[in-house]
Protein backbone atom coordinates (compact mmCIF):
# COMPACT_ATOMS: atom_id res chain seq x y z
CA UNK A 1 83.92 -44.86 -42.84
CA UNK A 2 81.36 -47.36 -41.53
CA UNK A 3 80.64 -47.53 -37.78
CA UNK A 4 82.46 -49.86 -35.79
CA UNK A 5 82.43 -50.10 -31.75
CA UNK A 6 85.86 -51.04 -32.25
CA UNK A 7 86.99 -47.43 -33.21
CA UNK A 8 85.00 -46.34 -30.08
CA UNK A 9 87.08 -48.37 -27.86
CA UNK A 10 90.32 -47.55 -29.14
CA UNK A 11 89.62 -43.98 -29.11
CA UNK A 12 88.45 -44.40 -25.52
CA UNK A 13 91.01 -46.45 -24.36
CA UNK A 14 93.52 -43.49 -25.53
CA UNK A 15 92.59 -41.43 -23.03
CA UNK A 16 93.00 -44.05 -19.84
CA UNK A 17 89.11 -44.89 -19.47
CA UNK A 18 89.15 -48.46 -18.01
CA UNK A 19 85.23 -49.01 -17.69
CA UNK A 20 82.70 -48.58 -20.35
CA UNK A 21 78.48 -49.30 -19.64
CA UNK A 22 76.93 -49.72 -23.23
CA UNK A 23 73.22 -49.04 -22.09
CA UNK A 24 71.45 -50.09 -25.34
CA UNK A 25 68.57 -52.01 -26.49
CA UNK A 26 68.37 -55.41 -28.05
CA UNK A 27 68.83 -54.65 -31.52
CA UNK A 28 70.27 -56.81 -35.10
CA UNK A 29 73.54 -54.66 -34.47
CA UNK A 30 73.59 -56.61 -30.93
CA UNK A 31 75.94 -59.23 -32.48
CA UNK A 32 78.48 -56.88 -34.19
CA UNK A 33 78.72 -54.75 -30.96
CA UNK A 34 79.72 -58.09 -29.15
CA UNK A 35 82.28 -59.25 -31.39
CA UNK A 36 84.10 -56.27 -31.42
CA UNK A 37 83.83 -55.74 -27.65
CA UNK A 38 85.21 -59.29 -27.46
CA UNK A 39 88.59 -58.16 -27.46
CA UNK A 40 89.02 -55.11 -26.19
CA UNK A 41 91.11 -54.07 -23.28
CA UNK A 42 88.52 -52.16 -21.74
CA UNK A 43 85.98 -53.14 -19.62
CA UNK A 44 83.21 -53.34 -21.13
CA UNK A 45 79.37 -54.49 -19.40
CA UNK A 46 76.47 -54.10 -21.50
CA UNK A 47 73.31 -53.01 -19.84
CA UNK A 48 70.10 -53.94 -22.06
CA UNK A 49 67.15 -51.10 -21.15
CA UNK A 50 64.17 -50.53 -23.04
CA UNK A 51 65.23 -46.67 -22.23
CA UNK A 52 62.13 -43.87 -22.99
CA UNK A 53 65.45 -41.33 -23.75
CA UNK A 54 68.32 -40.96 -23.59
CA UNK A 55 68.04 -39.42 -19.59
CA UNK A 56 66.18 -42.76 -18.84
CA UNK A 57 69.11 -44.49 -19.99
CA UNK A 58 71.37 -42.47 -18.28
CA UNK A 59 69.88 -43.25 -14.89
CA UNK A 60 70.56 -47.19 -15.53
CA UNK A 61 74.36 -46.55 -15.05
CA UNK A 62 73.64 -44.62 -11.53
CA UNK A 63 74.76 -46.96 -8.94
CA UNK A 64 77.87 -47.37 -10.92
CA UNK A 65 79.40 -44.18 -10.93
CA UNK A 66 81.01 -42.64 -8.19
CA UNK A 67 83.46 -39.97 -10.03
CA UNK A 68 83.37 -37.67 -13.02
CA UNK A 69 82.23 -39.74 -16.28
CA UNK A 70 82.05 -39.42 -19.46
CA UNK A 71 79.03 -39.97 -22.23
CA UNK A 72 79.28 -40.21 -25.55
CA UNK A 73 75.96 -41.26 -28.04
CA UNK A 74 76.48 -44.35 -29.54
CA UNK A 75 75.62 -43.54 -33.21
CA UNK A 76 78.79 -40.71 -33.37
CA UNK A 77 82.17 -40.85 -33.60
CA UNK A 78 84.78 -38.01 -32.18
CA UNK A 79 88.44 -38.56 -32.64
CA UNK A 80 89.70 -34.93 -30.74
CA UNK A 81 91.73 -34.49 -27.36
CA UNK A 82 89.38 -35.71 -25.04
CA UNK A 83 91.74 -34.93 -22.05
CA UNK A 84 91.80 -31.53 -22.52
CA UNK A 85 87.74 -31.89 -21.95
CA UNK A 86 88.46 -33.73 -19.13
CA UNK A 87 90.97 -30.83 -17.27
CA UNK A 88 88.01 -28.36 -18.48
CA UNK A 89 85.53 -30.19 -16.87
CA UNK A 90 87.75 -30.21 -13.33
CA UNK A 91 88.57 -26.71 -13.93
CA UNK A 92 84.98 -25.67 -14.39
CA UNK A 93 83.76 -27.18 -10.91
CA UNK A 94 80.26 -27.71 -13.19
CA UNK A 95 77.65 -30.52 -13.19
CA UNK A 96 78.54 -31.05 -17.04
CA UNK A 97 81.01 -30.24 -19.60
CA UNK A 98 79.35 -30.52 -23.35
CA UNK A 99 81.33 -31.16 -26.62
CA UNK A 100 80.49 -28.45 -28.62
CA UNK A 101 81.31 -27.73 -32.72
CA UNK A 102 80.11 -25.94 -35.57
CA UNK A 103 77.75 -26.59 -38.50
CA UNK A 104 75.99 -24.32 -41.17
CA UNK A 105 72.92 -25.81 -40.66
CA UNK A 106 72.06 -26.14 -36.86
CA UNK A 107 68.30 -27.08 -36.79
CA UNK A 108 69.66 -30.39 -37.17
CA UNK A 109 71.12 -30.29 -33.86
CA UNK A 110 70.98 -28.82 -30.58
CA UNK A 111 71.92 -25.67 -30.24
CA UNK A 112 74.36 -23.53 -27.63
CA UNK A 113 74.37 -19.74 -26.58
CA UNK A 114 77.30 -19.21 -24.86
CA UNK A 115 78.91 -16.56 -22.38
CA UNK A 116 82.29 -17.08 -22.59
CA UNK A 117 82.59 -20.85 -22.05
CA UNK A 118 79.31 -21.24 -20.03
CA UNK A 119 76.34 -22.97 -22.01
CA UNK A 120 73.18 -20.37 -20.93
CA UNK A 121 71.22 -21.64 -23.20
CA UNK A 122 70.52 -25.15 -25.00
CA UNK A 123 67.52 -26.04 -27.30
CA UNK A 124 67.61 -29.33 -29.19
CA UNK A 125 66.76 -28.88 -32.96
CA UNK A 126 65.19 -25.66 -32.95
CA UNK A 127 63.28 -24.38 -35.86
CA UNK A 128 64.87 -20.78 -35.62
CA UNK A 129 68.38 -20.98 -34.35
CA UNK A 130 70.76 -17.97 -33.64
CA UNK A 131 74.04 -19.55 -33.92
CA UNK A 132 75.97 -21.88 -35.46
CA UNK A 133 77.41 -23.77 -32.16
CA UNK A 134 75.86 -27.05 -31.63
CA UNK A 135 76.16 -29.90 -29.72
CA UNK A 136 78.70 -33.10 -30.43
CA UNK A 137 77.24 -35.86 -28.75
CA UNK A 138 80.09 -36.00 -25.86
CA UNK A 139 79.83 -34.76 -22.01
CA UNK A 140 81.38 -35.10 -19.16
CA UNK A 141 79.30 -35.20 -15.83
CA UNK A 142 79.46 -34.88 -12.29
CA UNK A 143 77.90 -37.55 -10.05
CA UNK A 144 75.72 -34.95 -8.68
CA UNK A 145 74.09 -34.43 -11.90
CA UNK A 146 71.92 -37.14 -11.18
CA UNK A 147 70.26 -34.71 -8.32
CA UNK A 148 69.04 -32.90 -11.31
CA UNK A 149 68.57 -35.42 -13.81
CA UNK A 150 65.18 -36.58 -11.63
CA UNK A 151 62.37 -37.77 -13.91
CA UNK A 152 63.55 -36.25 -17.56
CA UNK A 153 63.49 -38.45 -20.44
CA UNK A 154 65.93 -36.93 -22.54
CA UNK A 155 69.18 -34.90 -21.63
CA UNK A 156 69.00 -32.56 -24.82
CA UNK A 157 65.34 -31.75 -24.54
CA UNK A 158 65.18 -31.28 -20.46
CA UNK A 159 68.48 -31.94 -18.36
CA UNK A 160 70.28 -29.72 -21.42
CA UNK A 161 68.64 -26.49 -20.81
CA UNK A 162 67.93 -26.63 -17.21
CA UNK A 163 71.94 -27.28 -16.52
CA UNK A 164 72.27 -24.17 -18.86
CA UNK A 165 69.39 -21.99 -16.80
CA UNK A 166 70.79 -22.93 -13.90
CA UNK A 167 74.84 -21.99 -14.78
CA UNK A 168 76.12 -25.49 -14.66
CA UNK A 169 76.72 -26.69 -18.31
CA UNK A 170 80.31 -25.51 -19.41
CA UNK A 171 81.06 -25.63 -22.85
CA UNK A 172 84.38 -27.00 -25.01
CA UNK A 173 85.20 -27.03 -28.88
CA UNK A 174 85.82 -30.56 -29.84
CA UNK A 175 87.56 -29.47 -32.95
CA UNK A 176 88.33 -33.01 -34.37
CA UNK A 177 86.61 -35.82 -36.11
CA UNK A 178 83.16 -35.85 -36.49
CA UNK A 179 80.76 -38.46 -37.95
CA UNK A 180 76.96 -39.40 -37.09
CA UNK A 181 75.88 -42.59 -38.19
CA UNK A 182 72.07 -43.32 -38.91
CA UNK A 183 70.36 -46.79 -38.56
């Protein structure tokens, strides 16, 4: 399967989402993400950041968001029930909901210790890892998380683990589809 924006925006438009920021940088893929956006019955703004992480680009979306919002990485693909996140989230009265899934070889991912369904611990590709539960490249946040977000750069490597230290990361098996796409 080769990456297409298109699949992202039918798979999002499933589940009732009506606004999507794209917070990217000018790239050669720039063209193909247009095109496909072109039609979709989402809206759809695209916010060109030279972003130092993935927090940084997080924050350019701020003053948009007023509600409970999803993220998703832009090189993955998840095809699982994505509602059933979303009632977790609510349930959980947390800053953040992560997807969360399994692989045999975790160093090539961030990694989850869970208590229950609470994330207490996150490290992004660790060398030594103690389980198998990683992270899927999908959350769910609370406006408020960008109290905490502050100055980080990236979300796995510093708003991650201090939402786990601090009891506010819930976890939930995506269970579905899974594909990461390179450049």
């Amino acid at each position: 399967m080769n990456f297409s924006y298109f699949n992202l925006l039918l798979f999002i438009n499933i589940f009732g989402i009506k606004n999507i920021y794209i917070v990217t940088q000018h790239t050669r893929n720039m063209n193909q993400l247009l095109n496909e956006i072109s039609d979709s019955k989402v809206n759809v703004e695209i916010i060109e950041k030279q972003a130092k992480g993935t927090a940084d680009a997080l924050r350019a979306v701020k003053e948009k968001i007023n509600s409970s919002f999803v993220v998703m990485s832009g090189d993955t693909y998840n095809d699982f029930d994505l509602l059933k996140m979303m009632k977790k989230h609510l349930e959980s009265d947390k800053l953040a909901a992560m997807g969360l899934m399994t692989r045999e070889k975790a160093s090539d991912y961030g990694t989850a210790i869970l208590d229950g369904d609470l994330v207490v611990d996150f490290q992004e590709k660790p060398k030594h890892y103690s389980t198998n539960i990683v992270n899927a490249g999908i959350y769910i946040f609370k406006p408020e998380v960008f109290e905490v977000l502050e100055k980080d750069f990236s979300l796995e490597k510093n708003l991650f683990p201090k939402l786990a230290k601090i009891r506010q990361l819930v976890g939930f098996f995506t269970y579905g589809e899974y594909m990461h796409f390179a450049d």
